[in-house]
PDB file of N, CA and C in Angstrom:
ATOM      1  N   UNK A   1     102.522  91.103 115.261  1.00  0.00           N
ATOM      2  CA  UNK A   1     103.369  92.084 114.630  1.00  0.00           C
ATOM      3  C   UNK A   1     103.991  91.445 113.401  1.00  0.00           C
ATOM      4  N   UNK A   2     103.963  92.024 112.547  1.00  0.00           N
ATOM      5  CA  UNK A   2     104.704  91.916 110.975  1.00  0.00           C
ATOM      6  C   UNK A   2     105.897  92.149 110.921  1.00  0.00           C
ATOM      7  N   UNK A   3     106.522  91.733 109.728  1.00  0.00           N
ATOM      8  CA  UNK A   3     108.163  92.037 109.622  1.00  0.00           C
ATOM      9  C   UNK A   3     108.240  92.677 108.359  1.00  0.00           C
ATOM     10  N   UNK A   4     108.226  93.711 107.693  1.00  0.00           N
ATOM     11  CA  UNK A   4     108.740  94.247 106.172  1.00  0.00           C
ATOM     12  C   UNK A   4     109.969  93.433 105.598  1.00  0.00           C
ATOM     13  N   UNK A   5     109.547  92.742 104.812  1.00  0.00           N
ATOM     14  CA  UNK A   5     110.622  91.787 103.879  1.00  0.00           C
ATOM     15  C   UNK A   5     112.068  92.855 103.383  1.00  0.00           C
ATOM     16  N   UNK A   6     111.534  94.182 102.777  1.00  0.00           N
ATOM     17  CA  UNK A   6     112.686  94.748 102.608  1.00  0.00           C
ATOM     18  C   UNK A   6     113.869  94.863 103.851  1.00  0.00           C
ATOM     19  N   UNK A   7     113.302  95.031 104.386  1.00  0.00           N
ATOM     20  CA  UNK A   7     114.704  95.814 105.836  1.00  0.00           C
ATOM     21  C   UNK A   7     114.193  95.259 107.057  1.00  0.00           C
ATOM     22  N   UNK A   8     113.364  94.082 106.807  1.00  0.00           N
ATOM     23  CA  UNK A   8     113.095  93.501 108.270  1.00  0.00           C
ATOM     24  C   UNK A   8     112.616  94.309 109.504  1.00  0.00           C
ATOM     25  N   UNK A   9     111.776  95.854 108.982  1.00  0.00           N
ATOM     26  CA  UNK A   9     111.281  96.543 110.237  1.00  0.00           C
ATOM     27  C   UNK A   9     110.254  95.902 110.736  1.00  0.00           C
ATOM     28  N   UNK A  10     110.000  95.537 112.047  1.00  0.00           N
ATOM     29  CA  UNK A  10     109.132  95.501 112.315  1.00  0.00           C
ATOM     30  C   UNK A  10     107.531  96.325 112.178  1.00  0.00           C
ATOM     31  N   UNK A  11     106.472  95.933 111.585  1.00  0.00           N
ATOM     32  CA  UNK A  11     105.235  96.797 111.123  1.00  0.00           C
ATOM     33  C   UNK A  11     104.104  96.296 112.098  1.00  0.00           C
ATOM     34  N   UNK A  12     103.533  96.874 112.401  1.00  0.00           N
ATOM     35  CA  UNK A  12     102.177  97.184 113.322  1.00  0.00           C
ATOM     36  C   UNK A  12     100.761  97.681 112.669  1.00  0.00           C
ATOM     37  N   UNK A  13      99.935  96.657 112.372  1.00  0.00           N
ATOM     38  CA  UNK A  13      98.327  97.612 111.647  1.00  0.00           C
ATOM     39  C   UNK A  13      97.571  98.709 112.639  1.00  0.00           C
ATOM     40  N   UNK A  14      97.437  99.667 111.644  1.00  0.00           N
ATOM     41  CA  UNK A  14      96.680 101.014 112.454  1.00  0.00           C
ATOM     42  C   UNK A  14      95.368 100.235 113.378  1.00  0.00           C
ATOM     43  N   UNK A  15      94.637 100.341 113.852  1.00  0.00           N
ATOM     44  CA  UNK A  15      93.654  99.579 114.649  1.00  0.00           C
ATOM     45  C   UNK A  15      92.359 100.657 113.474  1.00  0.00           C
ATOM     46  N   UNK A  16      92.588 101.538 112.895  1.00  0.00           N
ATOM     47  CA  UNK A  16      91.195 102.083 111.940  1.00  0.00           C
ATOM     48  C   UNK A  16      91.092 101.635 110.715  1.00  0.00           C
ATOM     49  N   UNK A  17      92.438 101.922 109.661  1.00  0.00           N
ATOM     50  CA  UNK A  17      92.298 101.641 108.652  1.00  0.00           C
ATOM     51  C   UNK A  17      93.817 100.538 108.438  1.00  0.00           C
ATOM     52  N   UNK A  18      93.788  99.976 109.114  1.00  0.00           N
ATOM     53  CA  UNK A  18      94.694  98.367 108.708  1.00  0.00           C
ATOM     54  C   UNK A  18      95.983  98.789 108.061  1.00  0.00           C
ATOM     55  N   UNK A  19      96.731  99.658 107.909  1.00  0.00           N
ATOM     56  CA  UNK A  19      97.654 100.325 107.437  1.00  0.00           C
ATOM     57  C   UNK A  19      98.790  99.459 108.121  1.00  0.00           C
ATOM     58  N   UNK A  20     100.115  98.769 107.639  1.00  0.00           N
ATOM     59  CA  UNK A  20     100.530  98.391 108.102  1.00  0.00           C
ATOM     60  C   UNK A  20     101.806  99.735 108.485  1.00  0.00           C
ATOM     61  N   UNK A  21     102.062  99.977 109.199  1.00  0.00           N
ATOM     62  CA  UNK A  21     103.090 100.984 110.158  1.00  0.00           C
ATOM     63  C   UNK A  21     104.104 100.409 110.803  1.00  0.00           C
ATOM     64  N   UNK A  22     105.723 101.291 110.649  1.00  0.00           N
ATOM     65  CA  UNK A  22     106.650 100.396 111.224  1.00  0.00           C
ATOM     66  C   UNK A  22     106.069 101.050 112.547  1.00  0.00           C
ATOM     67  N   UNK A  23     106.619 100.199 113.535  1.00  0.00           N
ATOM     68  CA  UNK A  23     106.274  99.815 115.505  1.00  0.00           C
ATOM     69  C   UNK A  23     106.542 101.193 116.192  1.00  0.00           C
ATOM     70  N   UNK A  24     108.020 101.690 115.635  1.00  0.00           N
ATOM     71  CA  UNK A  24     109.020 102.610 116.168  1.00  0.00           C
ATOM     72  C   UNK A  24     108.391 104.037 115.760  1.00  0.00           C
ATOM     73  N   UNK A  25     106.984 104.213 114.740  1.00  0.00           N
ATOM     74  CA  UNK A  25     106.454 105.554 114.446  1.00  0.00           C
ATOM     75  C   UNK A  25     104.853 105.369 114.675  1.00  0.00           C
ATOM     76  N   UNK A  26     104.597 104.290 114.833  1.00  0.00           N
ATOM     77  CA  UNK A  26     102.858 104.108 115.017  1.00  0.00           C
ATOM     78  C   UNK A  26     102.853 105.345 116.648  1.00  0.00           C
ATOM     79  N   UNK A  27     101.720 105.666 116.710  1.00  0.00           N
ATOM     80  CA  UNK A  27     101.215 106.354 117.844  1.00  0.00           C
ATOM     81  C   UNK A  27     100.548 105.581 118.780  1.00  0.00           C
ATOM     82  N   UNK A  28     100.308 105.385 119.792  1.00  0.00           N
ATOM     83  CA  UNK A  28      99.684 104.717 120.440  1.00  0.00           C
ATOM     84  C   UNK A  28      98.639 105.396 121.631  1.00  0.00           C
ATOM     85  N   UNK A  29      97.286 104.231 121.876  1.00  0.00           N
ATOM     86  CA  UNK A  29      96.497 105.427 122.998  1.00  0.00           C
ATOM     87  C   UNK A  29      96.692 103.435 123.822  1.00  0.00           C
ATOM     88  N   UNK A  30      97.221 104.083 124.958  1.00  0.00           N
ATOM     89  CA  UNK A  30      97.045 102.677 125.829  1.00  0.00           C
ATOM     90  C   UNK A  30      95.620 102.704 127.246  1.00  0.00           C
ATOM     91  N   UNK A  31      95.634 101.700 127.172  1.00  0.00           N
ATOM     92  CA  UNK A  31      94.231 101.271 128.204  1.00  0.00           C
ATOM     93  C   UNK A  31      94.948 100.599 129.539  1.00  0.00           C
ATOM     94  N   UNK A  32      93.858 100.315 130.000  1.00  0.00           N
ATOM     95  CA  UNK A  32      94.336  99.367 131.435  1.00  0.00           C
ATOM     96  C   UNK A  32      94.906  98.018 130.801  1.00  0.00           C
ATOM     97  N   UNK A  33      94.665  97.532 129.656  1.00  0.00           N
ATOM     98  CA  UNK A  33      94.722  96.245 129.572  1.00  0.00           C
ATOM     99  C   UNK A  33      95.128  95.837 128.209  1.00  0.00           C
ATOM    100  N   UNK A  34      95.322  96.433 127.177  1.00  0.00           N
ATOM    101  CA  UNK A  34      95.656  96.380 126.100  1.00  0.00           C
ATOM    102  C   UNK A  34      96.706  98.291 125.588  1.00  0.00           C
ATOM    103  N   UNK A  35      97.073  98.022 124.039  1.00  0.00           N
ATOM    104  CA  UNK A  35      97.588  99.011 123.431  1.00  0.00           C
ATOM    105  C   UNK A  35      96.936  99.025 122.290  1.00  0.00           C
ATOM    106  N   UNK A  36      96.579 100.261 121.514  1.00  0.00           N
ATOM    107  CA  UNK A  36      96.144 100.024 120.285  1.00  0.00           C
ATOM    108  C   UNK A  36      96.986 101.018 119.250  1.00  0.00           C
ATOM    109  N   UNK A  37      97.308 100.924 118.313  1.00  0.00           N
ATOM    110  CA  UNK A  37      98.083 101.339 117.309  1.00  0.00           C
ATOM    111  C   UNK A  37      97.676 102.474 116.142  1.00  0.00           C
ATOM    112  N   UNK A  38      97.955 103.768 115.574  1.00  0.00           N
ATOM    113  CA  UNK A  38      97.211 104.190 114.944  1.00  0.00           C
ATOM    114  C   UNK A  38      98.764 104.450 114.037  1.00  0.00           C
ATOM    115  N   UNK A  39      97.950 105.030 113.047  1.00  0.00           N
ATOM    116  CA  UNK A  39      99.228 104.965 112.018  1.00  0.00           C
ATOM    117  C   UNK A  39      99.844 106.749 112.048  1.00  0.00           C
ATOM    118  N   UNK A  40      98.525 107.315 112.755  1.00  0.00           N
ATOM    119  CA  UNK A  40      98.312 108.786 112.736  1.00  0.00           C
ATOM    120  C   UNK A  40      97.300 109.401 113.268  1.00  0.00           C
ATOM    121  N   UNK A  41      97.579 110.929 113.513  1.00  0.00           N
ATOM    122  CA  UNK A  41      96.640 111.631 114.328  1.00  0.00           C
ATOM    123  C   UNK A  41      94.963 111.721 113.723  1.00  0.00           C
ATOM    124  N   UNK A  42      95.235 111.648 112.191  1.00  0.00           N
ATOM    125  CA  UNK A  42      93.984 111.537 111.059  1.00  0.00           C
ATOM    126  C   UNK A  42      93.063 109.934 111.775  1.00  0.00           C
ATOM    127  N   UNK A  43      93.801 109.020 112.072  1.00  0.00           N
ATOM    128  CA  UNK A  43      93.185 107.890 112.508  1.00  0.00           C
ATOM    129  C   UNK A  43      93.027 107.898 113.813  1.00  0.00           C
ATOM    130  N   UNK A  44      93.669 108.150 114.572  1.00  0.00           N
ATOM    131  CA  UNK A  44      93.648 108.326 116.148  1.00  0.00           C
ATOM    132  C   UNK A  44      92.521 109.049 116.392  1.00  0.00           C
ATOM    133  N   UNK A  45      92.302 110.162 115.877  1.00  0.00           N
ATOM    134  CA  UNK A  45      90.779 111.427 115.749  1.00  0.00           C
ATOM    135  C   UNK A  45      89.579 110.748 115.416  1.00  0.00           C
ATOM    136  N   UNK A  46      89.374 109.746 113.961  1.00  0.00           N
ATOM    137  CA  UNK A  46      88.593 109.108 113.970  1.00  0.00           C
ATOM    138  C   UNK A  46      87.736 107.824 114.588  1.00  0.00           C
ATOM    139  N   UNK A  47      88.732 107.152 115.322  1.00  0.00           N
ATOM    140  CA  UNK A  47      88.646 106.075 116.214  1.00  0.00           C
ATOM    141  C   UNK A  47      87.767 106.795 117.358  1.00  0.00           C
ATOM    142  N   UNK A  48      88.774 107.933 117.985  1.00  0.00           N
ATOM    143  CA  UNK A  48      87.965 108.664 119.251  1.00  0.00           C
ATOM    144  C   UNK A  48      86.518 109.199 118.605  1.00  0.00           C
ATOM    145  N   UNK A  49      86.362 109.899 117.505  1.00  0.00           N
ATOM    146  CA  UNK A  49      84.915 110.061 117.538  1.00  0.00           C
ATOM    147  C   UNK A  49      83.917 108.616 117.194  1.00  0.00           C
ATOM    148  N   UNK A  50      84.140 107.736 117.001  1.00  0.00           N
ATOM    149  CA  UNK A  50      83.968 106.489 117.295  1.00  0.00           C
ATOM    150  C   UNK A  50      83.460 106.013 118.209  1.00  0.00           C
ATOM    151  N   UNK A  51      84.350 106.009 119.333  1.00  0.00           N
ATOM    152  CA  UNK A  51      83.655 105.910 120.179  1.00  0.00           C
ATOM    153  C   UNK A  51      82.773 106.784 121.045  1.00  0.00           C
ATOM    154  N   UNK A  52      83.135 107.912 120.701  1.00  0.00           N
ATOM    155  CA  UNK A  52      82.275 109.100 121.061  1.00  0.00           C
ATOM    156  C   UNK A  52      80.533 108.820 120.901  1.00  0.00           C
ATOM    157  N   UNK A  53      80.340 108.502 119.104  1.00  0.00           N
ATOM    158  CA  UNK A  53      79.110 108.097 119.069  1.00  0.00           C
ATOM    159  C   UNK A  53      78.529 107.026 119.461  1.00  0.00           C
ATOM    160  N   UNK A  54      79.298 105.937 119.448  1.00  0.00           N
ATOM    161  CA  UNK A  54      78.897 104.687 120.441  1.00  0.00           C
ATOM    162  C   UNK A  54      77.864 105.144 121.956  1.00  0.00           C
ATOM    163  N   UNK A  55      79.059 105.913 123.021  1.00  0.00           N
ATOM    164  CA  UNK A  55      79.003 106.112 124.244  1.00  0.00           C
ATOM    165  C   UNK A  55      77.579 107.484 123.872  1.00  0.00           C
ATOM    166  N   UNK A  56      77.095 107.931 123.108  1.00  0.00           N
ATOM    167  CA  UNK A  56      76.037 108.519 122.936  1.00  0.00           C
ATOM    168  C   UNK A  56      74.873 107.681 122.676  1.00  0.00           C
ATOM    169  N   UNK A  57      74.659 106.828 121.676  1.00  0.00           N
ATOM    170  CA  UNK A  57      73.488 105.969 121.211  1.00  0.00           C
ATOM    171  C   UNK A  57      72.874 105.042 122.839  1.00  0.00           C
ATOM    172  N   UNK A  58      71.615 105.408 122.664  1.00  0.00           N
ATOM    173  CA  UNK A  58      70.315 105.341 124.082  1.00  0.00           C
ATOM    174  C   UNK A  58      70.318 103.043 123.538  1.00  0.00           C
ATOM    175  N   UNK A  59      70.732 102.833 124.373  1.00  0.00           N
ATOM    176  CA  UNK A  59      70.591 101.461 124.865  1.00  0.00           C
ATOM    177  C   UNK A  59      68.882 101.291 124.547  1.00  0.00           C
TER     178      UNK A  59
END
């Protein structure tokens, strides 16, 4: 986690597009075992179809 030099918020990178986000407004989708960070629903949407096409493509 990052610190913003201006006002010392703590910042968090989106897990899609590296956006650094203060902690206290990032969105989050949590797992069994980790958290991942989005900056927004625009990134959160894209991540999930993400893996969407992953979990489609024939091994």
């Amino acid at each position: 986690m990052a610190t913003n030099d201006d006002n010392e918020t703590p910042t968090i990178a989106c897990e899609v597009c590296l956006t650094e986000v203060p902690a206290s407004v990032a969105q989050t989708a949590e797992g069994p075992d980790y958290v991942q960070h989005f900056c927004g629903l625009d990134c959160l949407e894209r991540w999930q179809e993400q893996g969407e096409k992953t979990k489609q493509k024939p091994d």
